[in-house]
C-alpha atoms as a PDB file:
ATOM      1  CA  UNK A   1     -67.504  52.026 -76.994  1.00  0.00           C
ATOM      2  CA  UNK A   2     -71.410  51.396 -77.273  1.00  0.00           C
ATOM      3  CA  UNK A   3     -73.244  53.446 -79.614  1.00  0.00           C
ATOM      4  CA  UNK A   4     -77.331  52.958 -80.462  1.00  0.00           C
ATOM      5  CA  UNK A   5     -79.562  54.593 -83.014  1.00  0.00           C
ATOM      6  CA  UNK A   6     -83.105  55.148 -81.800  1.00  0.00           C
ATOM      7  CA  UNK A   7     -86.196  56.858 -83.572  1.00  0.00           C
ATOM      8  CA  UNK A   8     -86.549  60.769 -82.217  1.00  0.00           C
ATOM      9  CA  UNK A   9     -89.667  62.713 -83.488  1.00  0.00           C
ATOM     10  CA  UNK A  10     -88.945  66.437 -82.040  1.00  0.00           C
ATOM     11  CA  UNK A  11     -92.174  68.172 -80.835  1.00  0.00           C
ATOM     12  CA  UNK A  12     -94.801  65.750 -82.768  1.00  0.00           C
ATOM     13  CA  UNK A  13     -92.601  66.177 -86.160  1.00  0.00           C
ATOM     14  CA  UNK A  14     -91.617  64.208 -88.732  1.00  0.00           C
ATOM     15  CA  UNK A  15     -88.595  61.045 -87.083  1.00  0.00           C
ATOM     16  CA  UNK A  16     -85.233  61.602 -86.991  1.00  0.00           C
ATOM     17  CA  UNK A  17     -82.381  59.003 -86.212  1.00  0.00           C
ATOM     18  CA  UNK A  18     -80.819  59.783 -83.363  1.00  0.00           C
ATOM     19  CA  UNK A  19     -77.397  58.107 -81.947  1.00  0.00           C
ATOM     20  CA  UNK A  20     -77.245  57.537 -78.218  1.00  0.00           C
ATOM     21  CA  UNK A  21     -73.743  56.949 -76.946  1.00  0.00           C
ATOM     22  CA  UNK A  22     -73.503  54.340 -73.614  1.00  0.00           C
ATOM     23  CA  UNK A  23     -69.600  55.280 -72.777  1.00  0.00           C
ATOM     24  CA  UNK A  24     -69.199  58.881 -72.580  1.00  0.00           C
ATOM     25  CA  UNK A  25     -65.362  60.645 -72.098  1.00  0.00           C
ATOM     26  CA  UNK A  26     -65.082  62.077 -68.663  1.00  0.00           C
ATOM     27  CA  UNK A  27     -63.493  65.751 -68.248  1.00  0.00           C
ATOM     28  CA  UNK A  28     -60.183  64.318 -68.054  1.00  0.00           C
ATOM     29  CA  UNK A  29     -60.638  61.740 -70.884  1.00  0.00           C
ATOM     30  CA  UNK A  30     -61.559  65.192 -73.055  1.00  0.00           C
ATOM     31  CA  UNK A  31     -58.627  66.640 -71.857  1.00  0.00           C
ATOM     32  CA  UNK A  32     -56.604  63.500 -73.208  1.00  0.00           C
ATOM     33  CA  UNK A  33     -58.148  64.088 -76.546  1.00  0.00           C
ATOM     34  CA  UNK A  34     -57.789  67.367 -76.762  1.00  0.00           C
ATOM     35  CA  UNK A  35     -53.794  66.711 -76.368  1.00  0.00           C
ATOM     36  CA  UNK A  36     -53.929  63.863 -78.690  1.00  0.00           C
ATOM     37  CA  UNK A  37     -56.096  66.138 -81.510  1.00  0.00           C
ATOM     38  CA  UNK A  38     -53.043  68.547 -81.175  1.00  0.00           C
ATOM     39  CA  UNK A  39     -49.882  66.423 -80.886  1.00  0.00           C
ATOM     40  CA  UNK A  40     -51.098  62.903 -82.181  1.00  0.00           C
ATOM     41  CA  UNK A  41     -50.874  63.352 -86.329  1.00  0.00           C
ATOM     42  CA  UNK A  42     -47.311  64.506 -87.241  1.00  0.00           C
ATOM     43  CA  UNK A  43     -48.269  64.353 -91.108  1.00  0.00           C
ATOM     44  CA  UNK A  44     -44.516  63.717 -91.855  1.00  0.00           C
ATOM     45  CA  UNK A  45     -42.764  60.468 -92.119  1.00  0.00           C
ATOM     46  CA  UNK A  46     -39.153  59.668 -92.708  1.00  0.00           C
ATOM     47  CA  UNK A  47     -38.045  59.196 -96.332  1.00  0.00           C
ATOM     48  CA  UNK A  48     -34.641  58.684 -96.066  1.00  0.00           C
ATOM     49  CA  UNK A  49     -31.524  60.662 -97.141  1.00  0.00           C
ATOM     50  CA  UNK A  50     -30.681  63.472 -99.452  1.00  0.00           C
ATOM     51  CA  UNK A  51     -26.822  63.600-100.864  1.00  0.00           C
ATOM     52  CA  UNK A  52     -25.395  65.059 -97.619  1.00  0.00           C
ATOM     53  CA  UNK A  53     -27.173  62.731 -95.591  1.00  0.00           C
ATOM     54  CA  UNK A  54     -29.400  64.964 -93.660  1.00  0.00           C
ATOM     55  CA  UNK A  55     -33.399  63.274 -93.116  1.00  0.00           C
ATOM     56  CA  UNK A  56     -35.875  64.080 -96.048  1.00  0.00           C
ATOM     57  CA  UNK A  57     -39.329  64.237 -95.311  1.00  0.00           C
ATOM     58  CA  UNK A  58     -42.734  63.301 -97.012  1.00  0.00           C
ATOM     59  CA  UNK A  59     -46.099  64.426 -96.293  1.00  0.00           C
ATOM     60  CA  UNK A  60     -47.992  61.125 -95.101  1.00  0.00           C
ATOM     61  CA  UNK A  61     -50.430  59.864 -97.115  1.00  0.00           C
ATOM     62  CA  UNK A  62     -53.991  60.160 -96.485  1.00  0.00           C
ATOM     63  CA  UNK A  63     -54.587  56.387 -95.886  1.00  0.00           C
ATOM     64  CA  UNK A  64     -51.154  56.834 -93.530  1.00  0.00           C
ATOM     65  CA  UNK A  65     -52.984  59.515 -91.767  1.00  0.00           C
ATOM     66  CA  UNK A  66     -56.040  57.636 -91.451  1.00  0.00           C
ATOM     67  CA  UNK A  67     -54.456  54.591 -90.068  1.00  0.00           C
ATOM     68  CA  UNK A  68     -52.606  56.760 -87.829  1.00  0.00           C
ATOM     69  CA  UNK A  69     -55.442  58.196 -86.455  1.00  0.00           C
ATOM     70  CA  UNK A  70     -57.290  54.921 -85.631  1.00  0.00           C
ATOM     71  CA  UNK A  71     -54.566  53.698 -83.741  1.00  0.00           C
ATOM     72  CA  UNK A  72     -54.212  57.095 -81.277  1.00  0.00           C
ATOM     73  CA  UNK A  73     -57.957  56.777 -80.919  1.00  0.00           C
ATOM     74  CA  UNK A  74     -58.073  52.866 -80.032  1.00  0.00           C
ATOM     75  CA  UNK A  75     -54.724  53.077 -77.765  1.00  0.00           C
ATOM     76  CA  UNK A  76     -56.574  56.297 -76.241  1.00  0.00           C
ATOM     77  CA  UNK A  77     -59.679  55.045 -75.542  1.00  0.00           C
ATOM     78  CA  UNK A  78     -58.199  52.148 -73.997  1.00  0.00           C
ATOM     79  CA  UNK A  79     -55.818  54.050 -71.844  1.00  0.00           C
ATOM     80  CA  UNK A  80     -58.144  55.937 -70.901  1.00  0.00           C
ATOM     81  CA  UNK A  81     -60.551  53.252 -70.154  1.00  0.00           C
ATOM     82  CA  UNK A  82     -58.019  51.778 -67.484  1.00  0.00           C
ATOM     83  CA  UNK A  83     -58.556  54.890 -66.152  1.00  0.00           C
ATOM     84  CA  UNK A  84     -61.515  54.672 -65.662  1.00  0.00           C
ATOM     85  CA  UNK A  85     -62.600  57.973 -67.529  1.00  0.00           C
ATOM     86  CA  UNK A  86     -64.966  56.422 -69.365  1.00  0.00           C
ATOM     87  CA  UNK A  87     -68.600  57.184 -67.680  1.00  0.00           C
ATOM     88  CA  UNK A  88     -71.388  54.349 -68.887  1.00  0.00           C
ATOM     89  CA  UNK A  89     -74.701  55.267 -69.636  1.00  0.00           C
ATOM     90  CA  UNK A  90     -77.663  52.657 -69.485  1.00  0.00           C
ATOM     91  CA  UNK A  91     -78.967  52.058 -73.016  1.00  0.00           C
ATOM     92  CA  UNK A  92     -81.585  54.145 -74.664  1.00  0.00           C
ATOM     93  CA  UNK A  93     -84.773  52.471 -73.812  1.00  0.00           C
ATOM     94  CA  UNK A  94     -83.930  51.852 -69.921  1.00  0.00           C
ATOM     95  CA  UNK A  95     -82.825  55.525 -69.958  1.00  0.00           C
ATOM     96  CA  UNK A  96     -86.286  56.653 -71.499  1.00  0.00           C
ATOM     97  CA  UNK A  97     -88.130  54.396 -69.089  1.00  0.00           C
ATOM     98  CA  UNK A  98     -86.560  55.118 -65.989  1.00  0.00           C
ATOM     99  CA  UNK A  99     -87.341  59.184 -67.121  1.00  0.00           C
ATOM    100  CA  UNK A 100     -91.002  58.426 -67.412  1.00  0.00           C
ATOM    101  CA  UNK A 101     -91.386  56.084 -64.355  1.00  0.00           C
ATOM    102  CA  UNK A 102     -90.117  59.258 -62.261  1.00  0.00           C
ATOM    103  CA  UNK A 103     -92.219  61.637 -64.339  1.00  0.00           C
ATOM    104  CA  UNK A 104     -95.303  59.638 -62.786  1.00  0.00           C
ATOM    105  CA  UNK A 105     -93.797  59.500 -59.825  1.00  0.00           C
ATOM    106  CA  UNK A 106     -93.099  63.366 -59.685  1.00  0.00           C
ATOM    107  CA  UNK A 107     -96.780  64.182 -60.421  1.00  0.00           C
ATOM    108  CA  UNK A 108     -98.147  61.598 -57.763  1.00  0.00           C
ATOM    109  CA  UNK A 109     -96.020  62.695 -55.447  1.00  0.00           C
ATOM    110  CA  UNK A 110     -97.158  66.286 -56.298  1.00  0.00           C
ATOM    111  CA  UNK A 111    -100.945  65.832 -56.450  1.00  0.00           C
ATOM    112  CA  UNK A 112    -100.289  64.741 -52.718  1.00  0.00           C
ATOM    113  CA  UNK A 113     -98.037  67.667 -51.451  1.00  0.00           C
ATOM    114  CA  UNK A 114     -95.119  66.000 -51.211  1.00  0.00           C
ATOM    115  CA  UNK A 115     -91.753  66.447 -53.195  1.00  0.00           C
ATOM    116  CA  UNK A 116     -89.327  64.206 -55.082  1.00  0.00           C
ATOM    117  CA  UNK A 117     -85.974  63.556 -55.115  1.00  0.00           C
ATOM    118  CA  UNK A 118     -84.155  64.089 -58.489  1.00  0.00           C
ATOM    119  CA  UNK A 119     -83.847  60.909 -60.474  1.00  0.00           C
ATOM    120  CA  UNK A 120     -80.714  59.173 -60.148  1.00  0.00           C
END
């Protein structure tokens, strides 16, 4: 996963840190985390025996939670990675250039009657 923060100043205003994400979860990759937000953190762990010998229960521990959770979320993201469910996204600055460059295209092309295709 490829995360960057860039400088945003919305409509002339003061900056703003913005995050731009490269790898973005496909519709199925959601799907997968939708599951694993619903199944994936069983906050009970096994803590033995009581006299008759039935299984006790504890509540997991916030750091066991957390741990927990890292591990769906890395074995996840690979798996679904494999997939290939994982669209990429060019980073921030090509992104922002390659909107402008067809922005000047678009209006030349306009100012001589002609139309553009969408950017791709």
């Amino acid at each position: 996963m490829s995360d960057e923060l860039f400088l945003k100043s919305p409509y002339d205003m003061s900056p703003e840190l913005g995050i731009h994400t490269q790898d973005i979860p496909g519709q199925k990759a959601r799907y997968a985390m939708s599951l694993a937000e619903r199944m994936a953190l069983v906050a009970a762990v096994e803590d033995g025996e009581d006299s008759s010998g039935r299984a006790k229960a504890r509540l997991a521990t916030p750091t066991e939670i957390a741990q927990r959770a890292c591990a769906i979320t890395s074995a996840l993201f690979a798996e679904m990675d494999a997939y290939g469910w994982i669209l990429r996204t060019d980073d921030w600055d090509t992104l922002v250039n390659r909107f402008e460059k067809h922005k000047k295209d678009s209006r030349a092309a306009k100012s001589k009657g002609q139309t553009l295709e969408p950017a791709k």
